[in-house]
C-alpha atoms as a PDB file:
ATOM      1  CA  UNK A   1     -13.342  -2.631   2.484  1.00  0.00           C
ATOM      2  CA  UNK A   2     -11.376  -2.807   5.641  1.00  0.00           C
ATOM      3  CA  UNK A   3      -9.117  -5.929   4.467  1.00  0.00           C
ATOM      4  CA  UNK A   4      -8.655  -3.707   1.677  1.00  0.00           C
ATOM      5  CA  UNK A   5      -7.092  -0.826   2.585  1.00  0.00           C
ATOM      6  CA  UNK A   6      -5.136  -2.451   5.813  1.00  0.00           C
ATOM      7  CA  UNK A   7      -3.468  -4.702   3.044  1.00  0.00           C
ATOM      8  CA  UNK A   8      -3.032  -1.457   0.922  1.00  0.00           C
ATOM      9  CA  UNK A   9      -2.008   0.656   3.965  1.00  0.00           C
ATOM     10  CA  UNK A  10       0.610  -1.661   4.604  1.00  0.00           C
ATOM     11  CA  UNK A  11       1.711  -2.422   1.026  1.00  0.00           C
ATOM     12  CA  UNK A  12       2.674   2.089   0.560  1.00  0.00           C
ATOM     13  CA  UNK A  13       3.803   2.079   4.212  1.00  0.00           C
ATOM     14  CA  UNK A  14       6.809  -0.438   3.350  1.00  0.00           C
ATOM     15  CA  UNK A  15       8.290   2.030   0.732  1.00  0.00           C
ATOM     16  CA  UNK A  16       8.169   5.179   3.198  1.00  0.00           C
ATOM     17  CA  UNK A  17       9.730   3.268   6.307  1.00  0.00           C
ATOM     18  CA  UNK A  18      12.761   2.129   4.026  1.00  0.00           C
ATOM     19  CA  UNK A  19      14.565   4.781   6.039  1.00  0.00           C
ATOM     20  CA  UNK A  20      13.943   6.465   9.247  1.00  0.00           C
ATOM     21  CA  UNK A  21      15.734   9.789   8.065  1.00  0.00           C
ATOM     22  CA  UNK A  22      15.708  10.084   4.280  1.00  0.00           C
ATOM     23  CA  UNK A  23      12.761  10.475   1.850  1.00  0.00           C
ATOM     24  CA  UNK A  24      11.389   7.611  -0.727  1.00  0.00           C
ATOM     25  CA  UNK A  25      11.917  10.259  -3.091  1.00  0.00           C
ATOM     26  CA  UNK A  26      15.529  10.855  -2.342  1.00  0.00           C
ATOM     27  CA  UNK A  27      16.495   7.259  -2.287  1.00  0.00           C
ATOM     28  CA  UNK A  28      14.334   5.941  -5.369  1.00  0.00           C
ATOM     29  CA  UNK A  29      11.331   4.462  -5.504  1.00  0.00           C
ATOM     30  CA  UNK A  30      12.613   1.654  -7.601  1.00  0.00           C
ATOM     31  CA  UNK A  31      16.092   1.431  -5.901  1.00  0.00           C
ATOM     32  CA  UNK A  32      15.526  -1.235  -4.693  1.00  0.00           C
ATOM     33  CA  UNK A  33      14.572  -4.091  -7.236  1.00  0.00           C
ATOM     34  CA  UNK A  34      14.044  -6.599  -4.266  1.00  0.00           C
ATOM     35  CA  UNK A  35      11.390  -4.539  -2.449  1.00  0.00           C
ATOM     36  CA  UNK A  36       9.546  -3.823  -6.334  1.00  0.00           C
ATOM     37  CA  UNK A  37       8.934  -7.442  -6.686  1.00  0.00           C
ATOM     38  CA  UNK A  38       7.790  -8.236  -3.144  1.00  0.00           C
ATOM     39  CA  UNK A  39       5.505  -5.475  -3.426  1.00  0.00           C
ATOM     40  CA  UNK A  40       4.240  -6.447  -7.331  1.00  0.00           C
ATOM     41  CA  UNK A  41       3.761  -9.905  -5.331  1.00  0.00           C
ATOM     42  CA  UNK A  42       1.866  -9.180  -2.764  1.00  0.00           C
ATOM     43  CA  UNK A  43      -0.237  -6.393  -4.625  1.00  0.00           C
ATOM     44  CA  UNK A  44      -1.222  -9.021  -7.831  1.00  0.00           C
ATOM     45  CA  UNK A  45      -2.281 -11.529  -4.804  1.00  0.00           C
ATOM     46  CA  UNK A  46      -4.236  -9.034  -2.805  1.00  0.00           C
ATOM     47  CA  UNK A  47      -5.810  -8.060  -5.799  1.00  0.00           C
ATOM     48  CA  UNK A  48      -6.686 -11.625  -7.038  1.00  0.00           C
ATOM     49  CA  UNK A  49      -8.413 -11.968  -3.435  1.00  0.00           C
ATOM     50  CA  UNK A  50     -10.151  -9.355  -3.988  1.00  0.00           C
ATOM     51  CA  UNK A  51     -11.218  -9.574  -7.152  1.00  0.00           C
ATOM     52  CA  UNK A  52     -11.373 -13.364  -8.574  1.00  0.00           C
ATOM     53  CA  UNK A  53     -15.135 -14.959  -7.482  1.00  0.00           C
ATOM     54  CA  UNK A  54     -14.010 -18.768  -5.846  1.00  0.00           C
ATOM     55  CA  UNK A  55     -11.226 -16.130  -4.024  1.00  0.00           C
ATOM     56  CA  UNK A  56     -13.897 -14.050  -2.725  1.00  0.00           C
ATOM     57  CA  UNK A  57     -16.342 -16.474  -1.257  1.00  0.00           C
ATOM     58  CA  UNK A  58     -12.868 -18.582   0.495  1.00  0.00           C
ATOM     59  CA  UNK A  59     -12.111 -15.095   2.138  1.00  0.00           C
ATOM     60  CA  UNK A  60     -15.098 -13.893   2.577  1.00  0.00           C
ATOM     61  CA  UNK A  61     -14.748 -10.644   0.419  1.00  0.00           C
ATOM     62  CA  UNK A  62     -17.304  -8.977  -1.934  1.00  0.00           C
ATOM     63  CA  UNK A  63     -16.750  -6.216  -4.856  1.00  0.00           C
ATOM     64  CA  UNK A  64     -16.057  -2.950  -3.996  1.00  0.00           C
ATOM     65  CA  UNK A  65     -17.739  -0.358  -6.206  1.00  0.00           C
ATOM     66  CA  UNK A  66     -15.631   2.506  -7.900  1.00  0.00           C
ATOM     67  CA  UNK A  67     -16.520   4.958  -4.770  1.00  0.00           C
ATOM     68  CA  UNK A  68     -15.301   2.946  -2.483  1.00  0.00           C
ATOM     69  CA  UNK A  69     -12.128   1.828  -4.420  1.00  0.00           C
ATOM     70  CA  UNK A  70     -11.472   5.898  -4.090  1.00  0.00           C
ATOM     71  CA  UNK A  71     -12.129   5.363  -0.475  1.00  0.00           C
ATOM     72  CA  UNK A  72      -9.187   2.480  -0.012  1.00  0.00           C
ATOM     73  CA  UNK A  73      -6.961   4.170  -2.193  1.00  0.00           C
ATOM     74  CA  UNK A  74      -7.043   7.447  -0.646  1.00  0.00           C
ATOM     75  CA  UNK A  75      -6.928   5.697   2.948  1.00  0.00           C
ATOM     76  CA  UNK A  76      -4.104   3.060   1.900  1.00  0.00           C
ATOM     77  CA  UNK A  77      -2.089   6.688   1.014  1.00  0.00           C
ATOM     78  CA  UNK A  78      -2.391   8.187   4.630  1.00  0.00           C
ATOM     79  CA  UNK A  79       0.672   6.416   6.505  1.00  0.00           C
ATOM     80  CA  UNK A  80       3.062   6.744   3.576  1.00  0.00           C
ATOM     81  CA  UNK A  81       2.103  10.718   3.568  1.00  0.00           C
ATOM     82  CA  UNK A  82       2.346  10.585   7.564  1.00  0.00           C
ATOM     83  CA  UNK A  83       5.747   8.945   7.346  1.00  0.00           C
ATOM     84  CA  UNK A  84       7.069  11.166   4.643  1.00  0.00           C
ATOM     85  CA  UNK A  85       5.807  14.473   6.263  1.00  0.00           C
ATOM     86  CA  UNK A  86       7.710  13.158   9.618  1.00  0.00           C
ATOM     87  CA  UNK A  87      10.935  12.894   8.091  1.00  0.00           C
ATOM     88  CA  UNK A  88      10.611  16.039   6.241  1.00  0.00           C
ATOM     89  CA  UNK A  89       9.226  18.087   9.361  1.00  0.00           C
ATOM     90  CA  UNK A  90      12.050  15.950  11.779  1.00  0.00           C
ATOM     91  CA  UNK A  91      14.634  17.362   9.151  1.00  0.00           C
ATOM     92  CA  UNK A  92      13.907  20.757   9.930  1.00  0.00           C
END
């Protein structure tokens, strides 16, 4: 669950640190075509760690259950919401 949501964590966290000053809302999620398919990339790979069986046992990971799927998710959200409420807060 751990690899999980530190791969997930870092996955949002690349979108909100696209600028130190301006919001991922202001400047478009998908402006930047580049950054979409490195992030499709690494989030179809993650997930076929995660979630293929001969994948699993090479990286030693094991099914998560739907509760704790809620758990990464919500957790893998925290430093893109930390970033974005810093820029907005910094803005004044």
């Amino acid at each position: 669950m751990s690899f999980a949501t530190l791969v997930f964590c870092e996955l949002t966290r690349a979108f909100a640190v696209r600028s130190e000053r301006h919001s991922i809302f202001k400047i478009g999620i998908f402006s930047n075509s580049m950054m979409n398919k490195a992030f499709a990339v690494g989030l179809i790979l993650h997930l076929a760690v995660l979630l293929i069986p001969p994948l699993q046992g090479v990286f030693g990971v094991m099914n998560l259950n739907a509760a704790e799927w809620g758990v990464v998710i919500l957790l893998a959200l925290v430093p893109f919401l930390v970033s974005e409420l810093y820029k907005a807060v910094r803005k004044g």
